[in-house]
C-alpha atoms as a PDB file:
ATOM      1  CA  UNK A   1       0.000   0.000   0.000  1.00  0.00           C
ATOM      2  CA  UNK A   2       0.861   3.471  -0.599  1.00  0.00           C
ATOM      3  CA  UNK A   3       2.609   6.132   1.773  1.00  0.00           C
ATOM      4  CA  UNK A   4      -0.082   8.852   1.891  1.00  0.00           C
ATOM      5  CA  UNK A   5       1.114  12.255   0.467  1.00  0.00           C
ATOM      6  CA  UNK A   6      -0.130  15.414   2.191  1.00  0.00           C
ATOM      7  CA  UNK A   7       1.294  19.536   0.026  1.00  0.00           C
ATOM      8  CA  UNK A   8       1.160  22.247   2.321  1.00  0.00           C
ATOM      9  CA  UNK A   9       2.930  25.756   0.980  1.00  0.00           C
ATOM     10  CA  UNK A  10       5.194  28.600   2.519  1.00  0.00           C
ATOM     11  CA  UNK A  11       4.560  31.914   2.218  1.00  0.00           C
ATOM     12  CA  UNK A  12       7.623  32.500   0.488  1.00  0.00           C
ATOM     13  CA  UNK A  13       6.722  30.189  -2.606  1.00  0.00           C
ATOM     14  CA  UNK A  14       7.616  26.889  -1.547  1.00  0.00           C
ATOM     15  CA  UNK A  15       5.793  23.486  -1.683  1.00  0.00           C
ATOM     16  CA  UNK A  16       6.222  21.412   1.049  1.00  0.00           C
ATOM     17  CA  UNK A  17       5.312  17.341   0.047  1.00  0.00           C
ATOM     18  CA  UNK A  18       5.116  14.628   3.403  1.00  0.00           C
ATOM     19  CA  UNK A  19       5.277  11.359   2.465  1.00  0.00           C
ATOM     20  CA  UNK A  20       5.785   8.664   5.342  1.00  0.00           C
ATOM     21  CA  UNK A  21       8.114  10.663   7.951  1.00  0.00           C
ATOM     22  CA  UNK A  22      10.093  12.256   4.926  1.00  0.00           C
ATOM     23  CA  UNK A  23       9.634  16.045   3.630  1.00  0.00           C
ATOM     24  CA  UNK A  24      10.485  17.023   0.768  1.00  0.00           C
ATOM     25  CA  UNK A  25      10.273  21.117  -0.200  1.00  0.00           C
ATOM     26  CA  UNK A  26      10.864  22.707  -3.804  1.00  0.00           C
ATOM     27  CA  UNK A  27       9.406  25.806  -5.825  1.00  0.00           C
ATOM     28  CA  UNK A  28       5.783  26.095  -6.064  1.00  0.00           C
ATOM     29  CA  UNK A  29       4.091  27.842  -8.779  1.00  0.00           C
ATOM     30  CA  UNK A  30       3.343  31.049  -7.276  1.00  0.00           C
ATOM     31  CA  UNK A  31       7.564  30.853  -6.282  1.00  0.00           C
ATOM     32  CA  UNK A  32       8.107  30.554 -10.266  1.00  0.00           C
ATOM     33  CA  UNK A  33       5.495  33.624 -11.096  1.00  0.00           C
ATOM     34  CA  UNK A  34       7.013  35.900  -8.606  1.00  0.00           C
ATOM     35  CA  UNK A  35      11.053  35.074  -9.157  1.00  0.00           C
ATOM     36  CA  UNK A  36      10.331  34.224 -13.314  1.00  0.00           C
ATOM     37  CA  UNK A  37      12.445  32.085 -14.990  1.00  0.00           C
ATOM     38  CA  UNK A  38      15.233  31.032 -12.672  1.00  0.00           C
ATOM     39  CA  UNK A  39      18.473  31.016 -14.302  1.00  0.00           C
ATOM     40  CA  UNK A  40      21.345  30.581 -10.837  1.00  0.00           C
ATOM     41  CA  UNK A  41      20.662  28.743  -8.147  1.00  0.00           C
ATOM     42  CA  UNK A  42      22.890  28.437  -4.738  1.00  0.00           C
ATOM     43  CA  UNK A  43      22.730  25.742  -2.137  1.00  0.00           C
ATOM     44  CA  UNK A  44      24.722  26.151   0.918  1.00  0.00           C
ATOM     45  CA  UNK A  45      27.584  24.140   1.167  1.00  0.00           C
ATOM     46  CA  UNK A  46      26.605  21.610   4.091  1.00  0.00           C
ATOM     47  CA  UNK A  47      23.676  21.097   6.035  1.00  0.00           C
ATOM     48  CA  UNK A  48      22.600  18.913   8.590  1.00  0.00           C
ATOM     49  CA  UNK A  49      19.922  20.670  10.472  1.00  0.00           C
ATOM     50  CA  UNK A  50      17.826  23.193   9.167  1.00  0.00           C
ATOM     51  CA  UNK A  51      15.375  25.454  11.109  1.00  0.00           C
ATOM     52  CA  UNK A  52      12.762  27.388   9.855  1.00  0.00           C
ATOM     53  CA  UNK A  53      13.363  30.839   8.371  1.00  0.00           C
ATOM     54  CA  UNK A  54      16.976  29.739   7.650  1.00  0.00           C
ATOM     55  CA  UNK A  55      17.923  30.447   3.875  1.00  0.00           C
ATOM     56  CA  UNK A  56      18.330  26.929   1.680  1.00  0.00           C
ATOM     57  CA  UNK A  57      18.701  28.950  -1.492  1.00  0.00           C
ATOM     58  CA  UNK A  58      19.485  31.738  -3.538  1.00  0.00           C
ATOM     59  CA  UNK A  59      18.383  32.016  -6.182  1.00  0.00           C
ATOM     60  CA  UNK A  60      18.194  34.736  -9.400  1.00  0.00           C
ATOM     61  CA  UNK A  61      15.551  34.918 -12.148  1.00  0.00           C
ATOM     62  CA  UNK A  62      13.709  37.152 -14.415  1.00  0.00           C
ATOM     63  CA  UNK A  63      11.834  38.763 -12.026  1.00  0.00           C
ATOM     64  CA  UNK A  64      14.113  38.728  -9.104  1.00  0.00           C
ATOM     65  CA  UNK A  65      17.001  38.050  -6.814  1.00  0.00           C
ATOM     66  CA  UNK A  66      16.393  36.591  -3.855  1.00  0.00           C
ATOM     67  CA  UNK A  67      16.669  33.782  -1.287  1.00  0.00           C
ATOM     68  CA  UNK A  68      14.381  31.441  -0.172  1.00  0.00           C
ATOM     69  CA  UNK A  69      14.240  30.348   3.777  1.00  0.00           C
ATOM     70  CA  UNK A  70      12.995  27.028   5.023  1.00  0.00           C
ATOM     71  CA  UNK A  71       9.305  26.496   5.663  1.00  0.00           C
ATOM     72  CA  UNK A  72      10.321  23.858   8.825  1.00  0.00           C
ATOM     73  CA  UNK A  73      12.955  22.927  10.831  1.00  0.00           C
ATOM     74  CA  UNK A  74      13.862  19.481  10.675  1.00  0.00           C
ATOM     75  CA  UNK A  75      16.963  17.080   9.931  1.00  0.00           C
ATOM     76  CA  UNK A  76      18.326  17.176   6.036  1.00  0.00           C
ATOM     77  CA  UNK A  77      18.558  13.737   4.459  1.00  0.00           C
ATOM     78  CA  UNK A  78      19.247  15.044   0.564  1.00  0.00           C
ATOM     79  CA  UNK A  79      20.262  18.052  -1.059  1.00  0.00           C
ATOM     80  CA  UNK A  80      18.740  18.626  -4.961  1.00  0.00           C
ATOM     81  CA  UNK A  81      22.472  19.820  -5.709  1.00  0.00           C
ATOM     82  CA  UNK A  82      21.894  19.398  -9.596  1.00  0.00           C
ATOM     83  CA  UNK A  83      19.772  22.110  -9.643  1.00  0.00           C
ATOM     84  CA  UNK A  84      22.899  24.383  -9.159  1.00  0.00           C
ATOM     85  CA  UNK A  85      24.630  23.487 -12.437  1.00  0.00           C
ATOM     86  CA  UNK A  86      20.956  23.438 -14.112  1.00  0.00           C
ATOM     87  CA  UNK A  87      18.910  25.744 -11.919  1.00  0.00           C
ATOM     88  CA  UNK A  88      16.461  25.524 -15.107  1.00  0.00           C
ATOM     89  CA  UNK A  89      14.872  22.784 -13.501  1.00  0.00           C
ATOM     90  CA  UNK A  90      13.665  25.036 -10.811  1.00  0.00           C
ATOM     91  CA  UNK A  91      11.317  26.321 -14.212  1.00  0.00           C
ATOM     92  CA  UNK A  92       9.446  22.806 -14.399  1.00  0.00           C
ATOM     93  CA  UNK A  93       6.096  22.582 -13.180  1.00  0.00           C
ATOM     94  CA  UNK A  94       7.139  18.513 -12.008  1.00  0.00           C
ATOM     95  CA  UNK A  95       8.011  18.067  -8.465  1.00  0.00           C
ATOM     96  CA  UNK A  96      10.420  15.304  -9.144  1.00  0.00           C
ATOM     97  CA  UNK A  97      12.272  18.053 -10.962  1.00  0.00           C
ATOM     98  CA  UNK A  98      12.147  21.000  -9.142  1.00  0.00           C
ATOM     99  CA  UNK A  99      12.612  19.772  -5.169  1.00  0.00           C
ATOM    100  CA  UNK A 100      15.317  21.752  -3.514  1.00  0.00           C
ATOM    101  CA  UNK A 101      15.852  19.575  -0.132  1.00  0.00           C
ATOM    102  CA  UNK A 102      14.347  16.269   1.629  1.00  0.00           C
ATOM    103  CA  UNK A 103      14.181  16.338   5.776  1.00  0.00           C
ATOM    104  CA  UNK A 104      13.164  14.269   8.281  1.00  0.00           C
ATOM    105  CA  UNK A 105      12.407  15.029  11.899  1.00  0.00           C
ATOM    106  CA  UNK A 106       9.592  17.898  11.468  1.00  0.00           C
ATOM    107  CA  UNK A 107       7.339  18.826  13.473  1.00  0.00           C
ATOM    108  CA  UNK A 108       4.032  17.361  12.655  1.00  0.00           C
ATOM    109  CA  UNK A 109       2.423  20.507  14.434  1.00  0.00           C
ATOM    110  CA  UNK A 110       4.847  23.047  12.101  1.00  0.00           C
ATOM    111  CA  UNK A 111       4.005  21.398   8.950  1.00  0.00           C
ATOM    112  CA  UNK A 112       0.552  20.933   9.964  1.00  0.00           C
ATOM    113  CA  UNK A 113       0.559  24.608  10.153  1.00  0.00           C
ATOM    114  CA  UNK A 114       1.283  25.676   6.560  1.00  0.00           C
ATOM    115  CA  UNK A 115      -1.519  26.487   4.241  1.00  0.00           C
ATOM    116  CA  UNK A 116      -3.174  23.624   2.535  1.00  0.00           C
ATOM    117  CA  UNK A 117      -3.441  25.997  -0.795  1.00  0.00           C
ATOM    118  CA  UNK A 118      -1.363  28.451  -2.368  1.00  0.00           C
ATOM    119  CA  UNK A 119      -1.200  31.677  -2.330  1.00  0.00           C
ATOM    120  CA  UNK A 120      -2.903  33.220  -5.351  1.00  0.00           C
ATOM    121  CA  UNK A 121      -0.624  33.997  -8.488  1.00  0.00           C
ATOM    122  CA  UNK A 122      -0.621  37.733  -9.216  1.00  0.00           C
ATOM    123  CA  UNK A 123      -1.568  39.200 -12.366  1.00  0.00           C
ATOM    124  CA  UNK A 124      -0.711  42.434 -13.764  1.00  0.00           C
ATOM    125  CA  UNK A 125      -3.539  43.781 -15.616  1.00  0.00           C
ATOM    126  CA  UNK A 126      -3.437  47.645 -15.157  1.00  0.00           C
END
């Protein structure tokens, strides 16, 4: 049988996917409207624990530069380093493609927290 998956999102663009006792966090959709086509990406060097609000990436795209913190604190299990040398995968709608990190030891109460929809994508039309 299946590991049930539950998506919350951050504030700051991120989608957060549980499956089983392992989280996994990448750019959401709205995070690809409001930074545009990414085109660097930066991972810190090492990690081992991560708390929320702690950057996990910078990034620089169309629209912005910026970096993005961590929706929940937790233990990190794997890094998406590839997307440094082809942050264009950060662009791709496919979660497989575009996670950033995977952690374990959350908070069930802290992810639990985080919106069960996104934020609405702006749209300029003045």
């Amino acid at each position: 049988m299946a590991e049930e998956t539950m998506i919350r999102y951050s504030k700051n663009g991120l989608w957060i996917e549980k499956t089983g006792d392992t989280y996994r966090f990448g750019l959401s959709e709205k995070g690809q409207d409001d930074i545009g086509e990414v085109m660097f990406a930066e991972l810190p060097d090492v990690m081992e624990a991560l708390k929320a609000d702690e950057t996990v990436i910078g990034v620089e795209g169309a629209k912005a530069v910026t970096e993005l913190t961590a929706p929940v604190s937790g233990k990190v299990v794997r890094v998406h380093k590839e997307v440094e040398d082809q942050p264009e995968l950060l662009n791709s709608p496919d979660k497989d493609d575009n996670w950033i990190m995977e952690l374990t030891d959350v908070s069930e109460e802290e992810f639990s927290n985080l919106p069960e929809e996104m934020d609405p994508i702006s749209t300029d039309e003045d």
